[in-house]
Structures are given as C-alpha cells and as structure tokens.
Protein backbone atom coordinates (compact mmCIF):
# COMPACT_ATOMS: atom_id res chain seq x y z
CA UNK A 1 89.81 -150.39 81.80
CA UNK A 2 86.84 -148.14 82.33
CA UNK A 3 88.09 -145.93 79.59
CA UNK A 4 88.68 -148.55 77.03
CA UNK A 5 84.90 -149.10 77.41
CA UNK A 6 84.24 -145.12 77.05
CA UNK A 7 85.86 -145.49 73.72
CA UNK A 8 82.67 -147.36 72.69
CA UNK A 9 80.71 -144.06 73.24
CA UNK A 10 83.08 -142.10 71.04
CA UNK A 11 82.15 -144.70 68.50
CA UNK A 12 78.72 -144.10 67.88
CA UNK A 13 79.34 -140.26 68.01
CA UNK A 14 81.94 -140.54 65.75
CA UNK A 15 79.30 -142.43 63.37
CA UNK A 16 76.65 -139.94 63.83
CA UNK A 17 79.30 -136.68 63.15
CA UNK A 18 80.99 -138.74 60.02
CA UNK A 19 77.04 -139.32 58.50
CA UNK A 20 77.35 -143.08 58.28
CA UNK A 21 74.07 -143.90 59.86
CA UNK A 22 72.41 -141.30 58.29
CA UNK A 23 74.22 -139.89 54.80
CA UNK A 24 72.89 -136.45 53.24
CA UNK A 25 72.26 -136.55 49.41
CA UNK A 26 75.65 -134.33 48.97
CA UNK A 27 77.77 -136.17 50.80
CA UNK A 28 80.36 -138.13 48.35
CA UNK A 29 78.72 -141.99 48.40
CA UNK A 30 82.82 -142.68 48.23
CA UNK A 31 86.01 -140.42 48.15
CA UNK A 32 88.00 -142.87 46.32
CA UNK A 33 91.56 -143.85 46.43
CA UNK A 34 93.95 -146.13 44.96
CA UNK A 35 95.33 -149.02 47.52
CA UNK A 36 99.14 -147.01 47.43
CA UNK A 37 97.28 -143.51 48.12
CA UNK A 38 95.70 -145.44 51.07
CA UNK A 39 98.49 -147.33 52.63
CA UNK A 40 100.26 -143.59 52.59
CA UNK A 41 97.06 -142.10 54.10
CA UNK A 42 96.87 -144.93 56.61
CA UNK A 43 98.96 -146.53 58.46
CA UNK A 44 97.99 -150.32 58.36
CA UNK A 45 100.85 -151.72 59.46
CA UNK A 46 101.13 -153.95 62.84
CA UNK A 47 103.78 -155.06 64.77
CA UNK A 48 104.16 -151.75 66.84
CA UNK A 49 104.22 -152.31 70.73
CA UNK A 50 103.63 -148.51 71.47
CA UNK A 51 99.55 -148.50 72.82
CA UNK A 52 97.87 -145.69 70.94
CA UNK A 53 95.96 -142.96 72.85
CA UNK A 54 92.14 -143.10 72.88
CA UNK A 55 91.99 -139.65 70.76
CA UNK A 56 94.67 -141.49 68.42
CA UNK A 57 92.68 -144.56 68.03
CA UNK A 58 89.09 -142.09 67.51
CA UNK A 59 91.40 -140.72 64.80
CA UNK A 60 92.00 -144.07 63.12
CA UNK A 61 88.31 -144.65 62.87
CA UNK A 62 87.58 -141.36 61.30
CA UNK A 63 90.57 -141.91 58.47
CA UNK A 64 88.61 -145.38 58.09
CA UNK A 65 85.12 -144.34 57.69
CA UNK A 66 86.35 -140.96 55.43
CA UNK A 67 87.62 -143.39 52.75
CA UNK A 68 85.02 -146.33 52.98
CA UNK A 69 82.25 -146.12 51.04
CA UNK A 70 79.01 -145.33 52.32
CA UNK A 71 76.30 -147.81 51.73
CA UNK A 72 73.57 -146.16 53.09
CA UNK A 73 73.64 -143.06 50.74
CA UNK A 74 70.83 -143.01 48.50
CA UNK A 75 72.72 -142.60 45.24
CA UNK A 76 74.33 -145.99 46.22
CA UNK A 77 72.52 -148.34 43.79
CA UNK A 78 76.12 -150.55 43.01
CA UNK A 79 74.96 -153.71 45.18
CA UNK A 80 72.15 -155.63 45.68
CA UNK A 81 72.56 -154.56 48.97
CA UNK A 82 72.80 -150.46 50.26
CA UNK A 83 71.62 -149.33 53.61
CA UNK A 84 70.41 -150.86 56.53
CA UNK A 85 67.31 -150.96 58.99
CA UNK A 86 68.24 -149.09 62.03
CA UNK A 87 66.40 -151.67 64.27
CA UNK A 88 68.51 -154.07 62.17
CA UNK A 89 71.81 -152.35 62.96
CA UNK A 90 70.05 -151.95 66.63
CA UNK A 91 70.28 -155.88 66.45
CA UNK A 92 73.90 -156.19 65.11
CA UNK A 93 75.05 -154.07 68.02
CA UNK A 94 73.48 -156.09 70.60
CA UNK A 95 74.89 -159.51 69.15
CA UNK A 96 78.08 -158.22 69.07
CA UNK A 97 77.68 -157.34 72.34
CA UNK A 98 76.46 -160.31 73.89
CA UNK A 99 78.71 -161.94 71.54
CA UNK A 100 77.21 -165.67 72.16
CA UNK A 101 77.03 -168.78 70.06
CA UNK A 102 74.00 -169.62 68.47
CA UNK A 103 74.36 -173.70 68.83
CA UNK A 104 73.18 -174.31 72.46
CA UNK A 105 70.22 -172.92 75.05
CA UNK A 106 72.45 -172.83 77.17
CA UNK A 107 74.68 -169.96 76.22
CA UNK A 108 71.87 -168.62 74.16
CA UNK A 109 69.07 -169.28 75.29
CA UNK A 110 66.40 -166.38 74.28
CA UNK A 111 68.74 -165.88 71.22
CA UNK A 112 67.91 -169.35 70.05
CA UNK A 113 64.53 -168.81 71.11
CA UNK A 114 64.44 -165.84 68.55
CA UNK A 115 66.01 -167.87 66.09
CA UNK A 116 63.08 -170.29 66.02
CA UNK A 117 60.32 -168.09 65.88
CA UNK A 118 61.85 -166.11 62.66
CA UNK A 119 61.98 -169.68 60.98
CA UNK A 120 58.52 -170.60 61.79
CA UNK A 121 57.74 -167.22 60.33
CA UNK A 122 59.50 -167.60 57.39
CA UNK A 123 58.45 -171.31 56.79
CA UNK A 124 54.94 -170.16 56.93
CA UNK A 125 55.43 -167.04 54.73
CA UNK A 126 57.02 -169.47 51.66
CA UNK A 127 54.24 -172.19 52.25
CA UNK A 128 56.18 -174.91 53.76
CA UNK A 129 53.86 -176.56 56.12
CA UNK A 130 56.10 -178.35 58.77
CA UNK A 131 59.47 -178.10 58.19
CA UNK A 132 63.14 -176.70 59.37
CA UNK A 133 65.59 -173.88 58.96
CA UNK A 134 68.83 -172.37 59.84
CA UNK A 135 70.47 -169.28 59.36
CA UNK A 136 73.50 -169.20 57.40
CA UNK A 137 76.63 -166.98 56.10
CA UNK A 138 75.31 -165.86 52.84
CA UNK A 139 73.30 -167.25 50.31
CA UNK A 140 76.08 -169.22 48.72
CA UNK A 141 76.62 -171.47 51.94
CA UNK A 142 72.54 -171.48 51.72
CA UNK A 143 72.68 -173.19 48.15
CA UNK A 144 75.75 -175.02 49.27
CA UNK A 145 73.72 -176.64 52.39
CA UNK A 146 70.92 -177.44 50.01
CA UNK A 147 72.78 -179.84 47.54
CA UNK A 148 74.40 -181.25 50.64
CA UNK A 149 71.18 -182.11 51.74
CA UNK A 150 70.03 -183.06 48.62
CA UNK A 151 72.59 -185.48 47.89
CA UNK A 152 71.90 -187.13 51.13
CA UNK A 153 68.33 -187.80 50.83
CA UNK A 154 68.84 -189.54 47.28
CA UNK A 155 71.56 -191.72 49.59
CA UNK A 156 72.33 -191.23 53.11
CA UNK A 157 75.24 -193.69 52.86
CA UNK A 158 77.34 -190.89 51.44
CA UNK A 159 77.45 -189.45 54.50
CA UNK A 160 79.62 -192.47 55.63
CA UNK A 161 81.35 -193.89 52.65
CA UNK A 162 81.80 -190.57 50.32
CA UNK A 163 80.41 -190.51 47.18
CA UNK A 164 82.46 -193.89 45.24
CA UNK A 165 81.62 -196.57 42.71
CA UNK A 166 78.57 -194.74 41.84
CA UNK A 167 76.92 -192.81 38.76
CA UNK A 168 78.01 -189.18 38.76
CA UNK A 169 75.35 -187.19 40.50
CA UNK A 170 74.41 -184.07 38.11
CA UNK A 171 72.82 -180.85 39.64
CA UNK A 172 70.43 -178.51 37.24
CA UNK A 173 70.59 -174.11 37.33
CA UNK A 174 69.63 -171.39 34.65
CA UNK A 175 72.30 -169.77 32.68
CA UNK A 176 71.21 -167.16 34.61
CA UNK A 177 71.89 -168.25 38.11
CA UNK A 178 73.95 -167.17 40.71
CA UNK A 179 77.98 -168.33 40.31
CA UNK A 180 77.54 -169.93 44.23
CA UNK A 181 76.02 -172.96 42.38
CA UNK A 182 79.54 -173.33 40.50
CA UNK A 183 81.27 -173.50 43.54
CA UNK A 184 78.66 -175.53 45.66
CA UNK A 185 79.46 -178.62 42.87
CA UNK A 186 83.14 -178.25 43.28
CA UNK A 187 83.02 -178.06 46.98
CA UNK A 188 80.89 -180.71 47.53
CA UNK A 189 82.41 -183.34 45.14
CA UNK A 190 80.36 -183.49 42.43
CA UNK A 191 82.70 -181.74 39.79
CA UNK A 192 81.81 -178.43 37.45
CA UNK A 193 81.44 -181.44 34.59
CA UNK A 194 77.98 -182.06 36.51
CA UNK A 195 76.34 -179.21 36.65
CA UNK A 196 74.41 -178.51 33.24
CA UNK A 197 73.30 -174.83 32.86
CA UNK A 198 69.75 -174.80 31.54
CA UNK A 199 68.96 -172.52 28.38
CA UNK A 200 66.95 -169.33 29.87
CA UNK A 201 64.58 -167.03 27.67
CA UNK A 202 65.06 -163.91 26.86
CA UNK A 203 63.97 -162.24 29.93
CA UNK A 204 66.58 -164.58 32.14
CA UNK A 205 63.88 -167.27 33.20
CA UNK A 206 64.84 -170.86 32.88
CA UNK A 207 63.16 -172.96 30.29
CA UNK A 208 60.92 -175.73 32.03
CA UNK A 209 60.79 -177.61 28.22
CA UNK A 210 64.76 -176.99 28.11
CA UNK A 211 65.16 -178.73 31.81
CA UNK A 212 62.96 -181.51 31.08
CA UNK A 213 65.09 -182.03 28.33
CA UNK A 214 68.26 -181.97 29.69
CA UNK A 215 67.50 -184.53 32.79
CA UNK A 216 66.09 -186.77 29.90
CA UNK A 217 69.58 -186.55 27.80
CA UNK A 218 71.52 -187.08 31.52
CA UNK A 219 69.93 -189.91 32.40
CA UNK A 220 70.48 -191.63 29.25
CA UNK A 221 74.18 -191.40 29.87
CA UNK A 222 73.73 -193.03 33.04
CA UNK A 223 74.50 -190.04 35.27
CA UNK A 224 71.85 -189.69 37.94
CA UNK A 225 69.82 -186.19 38.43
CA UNK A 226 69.25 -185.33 42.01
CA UNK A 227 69.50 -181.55 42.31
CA UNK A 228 67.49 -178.42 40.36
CA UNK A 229 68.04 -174.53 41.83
CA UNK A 230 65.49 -172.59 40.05
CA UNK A 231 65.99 -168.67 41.19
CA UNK A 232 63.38 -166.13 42.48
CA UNK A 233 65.50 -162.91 41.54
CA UNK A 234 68.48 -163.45 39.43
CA UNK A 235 71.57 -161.01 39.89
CA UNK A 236 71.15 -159.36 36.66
CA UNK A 237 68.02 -158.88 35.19
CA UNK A 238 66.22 -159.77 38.71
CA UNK A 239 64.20 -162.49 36.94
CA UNK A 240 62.63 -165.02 38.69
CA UNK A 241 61.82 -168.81 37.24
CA UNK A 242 58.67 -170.09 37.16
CA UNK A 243 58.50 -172.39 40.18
CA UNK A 244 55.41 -174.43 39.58
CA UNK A 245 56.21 -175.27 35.87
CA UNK A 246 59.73 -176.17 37.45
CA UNK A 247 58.24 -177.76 40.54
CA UNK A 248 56.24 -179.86 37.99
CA UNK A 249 59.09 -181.45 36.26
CA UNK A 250 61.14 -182.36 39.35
CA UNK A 251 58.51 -184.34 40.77
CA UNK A 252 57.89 -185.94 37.63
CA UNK A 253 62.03 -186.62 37.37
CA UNK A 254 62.41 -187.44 41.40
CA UNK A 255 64.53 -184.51 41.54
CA UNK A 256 65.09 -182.36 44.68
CA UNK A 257 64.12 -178.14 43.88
CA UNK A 258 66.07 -175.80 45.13
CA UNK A 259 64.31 -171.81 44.81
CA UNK A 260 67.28 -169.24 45.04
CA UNK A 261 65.30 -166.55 46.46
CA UNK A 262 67.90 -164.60 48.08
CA UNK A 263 67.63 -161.71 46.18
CA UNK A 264 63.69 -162.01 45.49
CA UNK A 265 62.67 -163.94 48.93
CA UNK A 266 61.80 -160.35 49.91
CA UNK A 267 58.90 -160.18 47.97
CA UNK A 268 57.00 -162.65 49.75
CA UNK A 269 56.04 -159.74 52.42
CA UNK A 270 54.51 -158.29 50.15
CA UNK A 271 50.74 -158.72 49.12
CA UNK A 272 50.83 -157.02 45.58
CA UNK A 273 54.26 -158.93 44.93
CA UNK A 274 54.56 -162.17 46.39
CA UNK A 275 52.56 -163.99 43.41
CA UNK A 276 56.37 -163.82 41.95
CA UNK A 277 56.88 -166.60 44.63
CA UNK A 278 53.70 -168.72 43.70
CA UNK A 279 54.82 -172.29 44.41
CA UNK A 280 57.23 -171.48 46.60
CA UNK A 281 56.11 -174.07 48.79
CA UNK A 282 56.36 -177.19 46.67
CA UNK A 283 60.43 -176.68 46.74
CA UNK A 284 62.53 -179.01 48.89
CA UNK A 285 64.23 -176.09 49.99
CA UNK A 286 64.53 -172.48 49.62
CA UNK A 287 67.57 -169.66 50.56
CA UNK A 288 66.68 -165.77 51.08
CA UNK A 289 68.84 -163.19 52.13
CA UNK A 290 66.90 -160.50 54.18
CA UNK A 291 70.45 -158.68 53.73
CA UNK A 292 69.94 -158.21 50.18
CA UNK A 293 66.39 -156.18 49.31
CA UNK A 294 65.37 -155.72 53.04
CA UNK A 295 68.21 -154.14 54.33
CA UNK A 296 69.12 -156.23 57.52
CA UNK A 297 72.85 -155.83 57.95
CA UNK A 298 74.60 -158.12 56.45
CA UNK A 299 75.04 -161.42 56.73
CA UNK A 300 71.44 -162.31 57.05
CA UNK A 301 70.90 -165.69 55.32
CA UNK A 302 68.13 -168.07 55.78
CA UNK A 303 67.88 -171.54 54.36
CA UNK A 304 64.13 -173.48 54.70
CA UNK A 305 63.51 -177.33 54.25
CA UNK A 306 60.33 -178.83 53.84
CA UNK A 307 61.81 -182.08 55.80
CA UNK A 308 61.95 -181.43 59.53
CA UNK A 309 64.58 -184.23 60.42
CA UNK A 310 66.79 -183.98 57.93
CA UNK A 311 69.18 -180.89 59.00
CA UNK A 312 70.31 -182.98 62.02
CA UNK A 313 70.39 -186.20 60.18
CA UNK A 314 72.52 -185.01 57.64
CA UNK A 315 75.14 -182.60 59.35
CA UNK A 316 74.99 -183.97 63.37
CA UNK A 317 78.31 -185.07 64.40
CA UNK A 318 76.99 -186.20 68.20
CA UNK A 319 80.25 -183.58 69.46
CA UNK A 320 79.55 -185.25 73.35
CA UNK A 321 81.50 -181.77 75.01
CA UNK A 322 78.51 -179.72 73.71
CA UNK A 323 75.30 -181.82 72.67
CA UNK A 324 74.68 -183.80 75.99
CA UNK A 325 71.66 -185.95 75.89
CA UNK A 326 71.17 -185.72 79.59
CA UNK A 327 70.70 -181.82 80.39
CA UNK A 328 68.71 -180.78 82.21
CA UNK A 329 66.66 -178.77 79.74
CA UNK A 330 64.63 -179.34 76.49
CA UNK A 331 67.29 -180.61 74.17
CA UNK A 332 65.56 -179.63 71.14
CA UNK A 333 66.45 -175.86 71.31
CA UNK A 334 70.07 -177.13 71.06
CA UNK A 335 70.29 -176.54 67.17
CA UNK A 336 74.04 -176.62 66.63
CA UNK A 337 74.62 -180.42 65.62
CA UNK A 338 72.17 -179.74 62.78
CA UNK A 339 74.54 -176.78 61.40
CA UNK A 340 77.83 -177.68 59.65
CA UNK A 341 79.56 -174.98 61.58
CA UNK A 342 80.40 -175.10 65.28
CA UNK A 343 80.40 -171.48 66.12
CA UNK A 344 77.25 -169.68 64.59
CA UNK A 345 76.42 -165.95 64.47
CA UNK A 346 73.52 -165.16 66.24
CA UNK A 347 72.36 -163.28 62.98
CA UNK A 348 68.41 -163.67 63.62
CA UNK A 349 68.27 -161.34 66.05
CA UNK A 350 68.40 -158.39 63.62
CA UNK A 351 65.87 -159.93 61.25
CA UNK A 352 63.47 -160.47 64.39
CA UNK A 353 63.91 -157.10 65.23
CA UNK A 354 62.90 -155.84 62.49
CA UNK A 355 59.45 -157.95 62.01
CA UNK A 356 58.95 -157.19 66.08
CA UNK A 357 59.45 -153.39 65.96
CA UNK A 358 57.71 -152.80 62.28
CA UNK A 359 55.65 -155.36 61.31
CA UNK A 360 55.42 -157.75 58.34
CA UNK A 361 52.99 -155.33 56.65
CA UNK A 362 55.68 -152.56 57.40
CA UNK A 363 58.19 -154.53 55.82
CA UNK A 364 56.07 -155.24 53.09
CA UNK A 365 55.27 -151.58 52.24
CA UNK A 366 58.85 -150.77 52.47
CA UNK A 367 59.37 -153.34 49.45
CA UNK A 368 56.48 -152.03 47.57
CA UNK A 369 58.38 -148.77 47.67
CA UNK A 370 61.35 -150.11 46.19
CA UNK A 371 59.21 -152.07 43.21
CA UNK A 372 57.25 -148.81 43.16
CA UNK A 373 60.31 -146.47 42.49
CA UNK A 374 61.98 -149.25 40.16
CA UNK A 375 58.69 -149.15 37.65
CA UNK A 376 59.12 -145.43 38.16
CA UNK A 377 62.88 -145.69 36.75
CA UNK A 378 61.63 -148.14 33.86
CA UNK A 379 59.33 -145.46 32.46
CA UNK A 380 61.37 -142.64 33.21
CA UNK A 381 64.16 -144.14 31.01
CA UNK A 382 62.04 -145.26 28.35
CA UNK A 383 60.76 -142.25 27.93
CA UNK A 384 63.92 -140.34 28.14
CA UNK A 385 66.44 -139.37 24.49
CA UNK A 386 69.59 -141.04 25.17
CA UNK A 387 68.77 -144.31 27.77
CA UNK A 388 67.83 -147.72 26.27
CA UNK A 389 66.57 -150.40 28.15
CA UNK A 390 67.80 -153.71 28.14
CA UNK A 391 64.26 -154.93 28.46
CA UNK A 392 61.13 -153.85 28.25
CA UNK A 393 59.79 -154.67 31.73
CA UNK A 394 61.50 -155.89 34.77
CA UNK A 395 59.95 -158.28 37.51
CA UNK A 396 61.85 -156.83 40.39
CA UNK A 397 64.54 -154.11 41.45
CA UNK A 398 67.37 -154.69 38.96
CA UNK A 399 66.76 -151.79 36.06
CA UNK A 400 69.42 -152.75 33.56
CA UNK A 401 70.08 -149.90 30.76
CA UNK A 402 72.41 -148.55 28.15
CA UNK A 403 73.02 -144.59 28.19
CA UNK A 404 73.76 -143.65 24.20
CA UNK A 405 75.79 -140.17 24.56
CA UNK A 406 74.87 -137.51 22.10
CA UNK A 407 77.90 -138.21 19.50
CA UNK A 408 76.97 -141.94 18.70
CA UNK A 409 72.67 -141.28 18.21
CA UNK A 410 71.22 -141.64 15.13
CA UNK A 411 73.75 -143.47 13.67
CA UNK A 412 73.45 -147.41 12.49
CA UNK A 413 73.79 -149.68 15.35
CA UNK A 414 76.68 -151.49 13.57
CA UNK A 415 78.31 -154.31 15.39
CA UNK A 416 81.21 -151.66 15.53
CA UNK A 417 78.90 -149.48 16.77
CA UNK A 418 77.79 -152.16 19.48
CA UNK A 419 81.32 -152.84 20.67
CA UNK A 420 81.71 -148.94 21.14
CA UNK A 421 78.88 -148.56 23.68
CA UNK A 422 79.54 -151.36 25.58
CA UNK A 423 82.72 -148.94 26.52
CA UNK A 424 80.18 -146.58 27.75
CA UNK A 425 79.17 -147.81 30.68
CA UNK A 426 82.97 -148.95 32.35
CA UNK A 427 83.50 -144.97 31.44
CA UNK A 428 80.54 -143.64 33.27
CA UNK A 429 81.56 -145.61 36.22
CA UNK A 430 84.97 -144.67 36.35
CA UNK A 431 83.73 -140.92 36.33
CA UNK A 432 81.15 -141.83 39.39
CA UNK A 433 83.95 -143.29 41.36
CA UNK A 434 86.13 -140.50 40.74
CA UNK A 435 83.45 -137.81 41.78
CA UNK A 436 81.53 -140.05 44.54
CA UNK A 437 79.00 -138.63 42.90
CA UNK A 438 76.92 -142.08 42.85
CA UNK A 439 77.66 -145.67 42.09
CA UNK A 440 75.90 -148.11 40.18
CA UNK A 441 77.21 -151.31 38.91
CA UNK A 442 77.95 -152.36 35.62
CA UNK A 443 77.52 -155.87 33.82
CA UNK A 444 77.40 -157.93 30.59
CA UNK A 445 75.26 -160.93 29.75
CA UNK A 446 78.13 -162.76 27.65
CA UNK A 447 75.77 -165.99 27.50
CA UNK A 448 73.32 -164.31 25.88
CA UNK A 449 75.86 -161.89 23.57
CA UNK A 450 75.38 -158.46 25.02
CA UNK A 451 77.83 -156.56 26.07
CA UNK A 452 78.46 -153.83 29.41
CA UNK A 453 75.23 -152.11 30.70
CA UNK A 454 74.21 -150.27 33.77
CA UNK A 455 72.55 -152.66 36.59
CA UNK A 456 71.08 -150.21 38.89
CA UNK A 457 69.29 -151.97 42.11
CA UNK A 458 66.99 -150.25 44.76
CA UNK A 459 66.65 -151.66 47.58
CA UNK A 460 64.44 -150.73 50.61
CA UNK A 461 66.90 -148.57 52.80
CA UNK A 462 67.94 -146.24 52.63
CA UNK A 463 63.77 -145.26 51.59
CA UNK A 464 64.25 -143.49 47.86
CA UNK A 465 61.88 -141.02 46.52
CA UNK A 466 61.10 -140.34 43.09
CA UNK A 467 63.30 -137.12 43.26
CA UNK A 468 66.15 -139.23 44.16
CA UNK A 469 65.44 -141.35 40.90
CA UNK A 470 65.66 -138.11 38.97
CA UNK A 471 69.02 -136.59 40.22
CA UNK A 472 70.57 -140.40 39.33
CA UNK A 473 69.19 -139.97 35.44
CA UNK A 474 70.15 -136.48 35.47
CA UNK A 475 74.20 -137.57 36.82
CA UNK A 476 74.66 -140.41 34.60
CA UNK A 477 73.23 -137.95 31.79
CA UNK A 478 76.09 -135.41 32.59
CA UNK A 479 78.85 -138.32 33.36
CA UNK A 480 77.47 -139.34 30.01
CA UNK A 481 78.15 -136.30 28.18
CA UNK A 482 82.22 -135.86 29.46
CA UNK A 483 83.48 -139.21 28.45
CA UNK A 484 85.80 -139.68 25.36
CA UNK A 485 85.27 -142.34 23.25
C-alpha cells in the first residue's frame, strides 16, 4: 500500500522531467499521431488481470504525456484556453486530494466556505448588489442554468406541471453567440424553432434595433419572449455586445438578460478593461469561465444571479438523506439543493487560490498583458506584406487573420481567388500539427460569408512576451511559404 502512494511522488517528477508544468519554447507544443499510430504505440486495452509494476505504470504516464499536447507552451494559441496558474493547478491537486463534495458543510465545510467568498467577490466585481451564485461545469451548463431559471421566474408552475397548453417560450442570442445556447433550448424543452438569432454588425456585436425588432415580430405571433444572452467575448472575433443598450430593451420587453461573459468575464479585473463590461450589473444573470482567459485549470465556471432566492427555489428537490432541516449547524452553507447536480466539484478552490496568493490587481495585470500583447499582434500584422486582418481592431484576445503566400499577391481578389485562400489556412495548420511547431486554430464566419482564417487567442498563462509574438508571425510566414495550392 505504502508504495502505491509513492507512485504519487514519481508523478510530479515525472511532470517536471517531461516539461508539462513548465514547457521550453523548443519543445514540440504536440508530436502528433494518428489514432492507429497511437493504439500501436499504446496499449489501451483493459481486461488484463496481470498488476503492472510501479516502473511499468511510470512508463505508461510518460508514453501519455509524450503524445498529448502541451497546453502550457507558449506557441499554443489553438484554444481559448492554454496554460494554467500554478497556484491554480496547486488548487486542483488539493481537491483531488481531499476529493469532497461541494453540496454540504458537513463534508466540506471550509471548501464551501471558499466557495462563498469567491461568489461574493465575483458578484461585487460584475455589480450585482445582493445576489447568488454557483459554480458550474463549463459555461454551457452556465447558460443552460440561466434559461432554466429564466423560464421559471416568468412561471414557477413549470417546475411542477412542465411546460403544456401554453405559448411557445422564445429565447434571443447574436448570430455570433456561443453554440451552448443551441443546445440549452433543446435540452430544456423549448425547441431550436424558438430561439431567433439576432442580426450582429460587422464587428460580431448584436444589434439592439435588430432585437427590439425581433421580440416585437414574436410577440405578434403569440409566442412569448422570456430569455436574451447578450455575450461579453464571442468565440471568434472576441466581441462583446453592448449590455446597456441590450439591458435597455429587455426591461422595456420584460425579458430576462443573460451576459455570456465566459470568455470576456476576465476583463472585469482589470481597471483599463473592464468598461467592456459596463452594465454588467443590470443582467439577470451572468456566466464567466476563469478557465478560459485567466488560466485556472479547467473546469472553472461561475454563474451569478441578481435574485438571491431563486437558485434554491428553482432546482431544490428537499433530498431528506442529505438536506436535514434539523442539524446542528447553520443550514445555509448547505448549497447543494440549489444546484441541479448532486455531486459537485469543489472547483472554487483553485479560483480562490489564485485571488488569495496574487491578488485581484495581480490578476488584473496579468490580463492587461494578454490585451497588451494582442494590440501588439494587431499592429504587427497590419503592418506586415503578406497578413490581412479580418478586422481592423479587436476588443479582446481573439486576433483573427488571413496569411496571403507570395504566389497569390497582387493579383485580383476574384471570388476564385477568395475560395483559394480560404484553403490557406486548413494548410498552414496541417503543417503546424505535423511539426508541433505551434498551433493556432482556424475558423470561418459562414453567417456572415467569409471563409477559413486564423483565430489566434492569448491568454494570460503561460505569460507571452512580445518576442514570443514574433517567432509565431515569423512560423506561420515559413508554414506559409511550403504549402501547395
């Protein structure tokens, strides 16, 4: 027994001698393989009854980490996650190890001590005066909870009778949003059919005119608006909606706002860059992944409500084994009846970490870096033969560019000649895969008729420098240049 726990130790120095914590500039970010080159590599089979030796199993963990790909190299820019906050992965290793539940004081009870204080922060930090939280796995369960709880406060008899004999409720979210929003309406009953995607401009922010519009033309078929997500960061072009002017027409319409922030929630530690939040606090509810920008490990998922009640109104279920009225403590740090899981991740604990050890002005100047070094990228592109930008200027992290190789400049940007670059990008990143040299992600914007570009994110860990930004330009410029077309 004692030596299955010495195995632990082996695990950390195996993660120090393999660079995962820390990964030098040229390391490979991935030494790729195809799934049948791995399942010949490794052995992922189970079923075998033969115990495996301690230097057998350390052996297993190195073939796993050699072909996974390493996050927390600086050339990863593929997500809008990368690396993590060591206090944060400092966190992740003590939940795992006290491996608790975060739904009563009683088997948590400094963890959901912890959990309430991040809340509070993070209520006050987004301008919501009095109100509630909970964390959550992922930002898509984080929108999900919010039209849950959305739905219930326009009728808390759904709750009990399900949603029949009743005008079709219709949710609101920028062509731009995140996809979660898709699957929140199936999930929760109210059908793709109601969700109307709300014309964005040109820089990916939704159109308060166009919304106003559309709850006017959805009412007058007799369906009944309850539910608007405006976004604070979109996946793409990292725009962010204009919450007041959106704010205004859902109290004007009796709607419920949602604010997306989980990529852009970040920016609210930030004094130069949380204006991009202003009215924040006149949603109904908000979602922000500190997982995303920040770099707590993932999942990290917070979801805020103005209303304090209405978590445990809406998702209690009064389970008697767990949720006794007559303990002997204070109740109200018993949070689990107001969660629609049972079993809960204790995943504040890395967040709180973080704020304890560093700071929120810490925190804050690590996201200024990453705007910083993002502006830096804008200019250095625009200003460099061969990249085009997809616009002008970017609110947040997400740089999104075309690189033109040498054989197709200076000639007319046909529609032929359109269809041929949007090859160029699916090319480049085959190449960085191959190599490990890097990775950054690809994407069209089909809704808005542009094809494949380069989405590159920067997040705040691993910390980038402007020479980092340089060597990326300088490798997609010679990935560029051995393509064929």
């Amino acid at each position: 027994m004692a030596e299955d726990w010495a195995f632990l130790e082996r695990v950390h120095r195996i993660l120090c001698e393999e660079h995962i914590l820390q990964v030098p500039p040229e390391e490979r970010v991935v030494d790729f393989k195809h799934p049948h080159e791995l399942l010949e590599i490794i052995d992922v089979s189970l079923g075998t009854e033969v115990p495996r030796t301690l230097d057998e199993a350390e052996e297993i963990c190195r073939l796993i980490l050699k072909y996974s790909v390493k996050t927390g190299h600086r050339f990863f820019c593929n997500q809008l996650f990368s690396g993590c906050d060591p206090y944060g992965i400092a966190g992740a290793w003590i939940t795992e190890a006290l491996n608790t539940s975060q739904y009563t004081f009683e088997v948590a009870p400094v963890l959901t001590l912890v959990e309430d204080a991040v809340l509070k922060k993070c209520l006050e930090l987004f301008g919501f005066q009095d109100g509630d939280g909970i964390f959550s796995p992922g930002g898509s369960m984080s929108n999900m909870y919010a039209m849950v709880l959305a739905r219930f406060k326009i009728n808390p008899q759904y709750k009990s009778t399900g949603m029949f004999n009743t005008s079709p409720l219709v949710a609101f979210t920028s062509q731009d949003s995140h996809y979660s929003l898709k699957k929140a309406t199936h999930w929760v009953g109210i059908g793709l059919d109601n969700l109307v995607h709300v014309r964005s401009d040109d820089r990916g922010r939704m159109c308060p005119d166009a919304l106003r519009e559309a709850i006017v033309r959805i009412k007058s078929e007799g369906r009944r608006p309850f539910f608007v997500n405006a976004t604070a960061g979109t996946t793409v072009l990292g725009a962010f909606d204009d919450i007041n002017k959106l704010a205004d027409v859902c109290e004007e319409a009796g709607v419920w706002l949602h604010v997306d922030a989980c990529l852009g929630g970040s920016a609210i530690l930030s004094e130069r860059f949380k204006n991009l939040l202003c009215g924040s606090g006149r949603a109904q509810s908000l979602a922000w992944n500190p997982h995303k920008s920040l770099g707590a490990p993932l999942q990290c998922s917070i979801l805020l409500i103005q209303e304090k009640q209405l978590l445990h109104k809406c998702n209690s279920a009064n389970a008697d084994y767990l949720f006794q009225q007559d303990k002997f403590y204070d109740i109200s740090y018993d949070t689990g009846d107001k969660s629609f899981q049972c079993g809960r991740k204790v995943d504040s604990f890395k967040l709180w970490l973080m704020m304890k050890v560093r700071g929120i002005k810490n925190l804050g100047e690590k996201v200024e870096n990453a705007m910083d070094l993002s502006r830096y990228l804008t200019e250095s592109l625009r200003n460099r033969p061969g990249f085009r930008l997809v616009l002008d200027e970017y609110q947040y992290t997400n740089i999104c560019f075309w690189y033109i190789p040498k054989i197709m400049r200076g000639q007319e940007e046909t529609p032929e000649w359109w269809t041929q670059l949007y090859k160029v990008a699916p090319k480049i990143k085959e190449k960085m895969v191959m190599t490990g040299s890097m990775l950054v992600g690809f994407s069209p914007l089909l809704h808005k008729g542009i094809g494949n570009f380069f989405r590159m994110v920067i997040t705040c860990f691993p910390p980038r420098t402007r020479t980092d930004i340089d060597q990326l330009i300088e490798e997609i410029e010679k990935l560029g240049e051995s393509i064929s077309l």
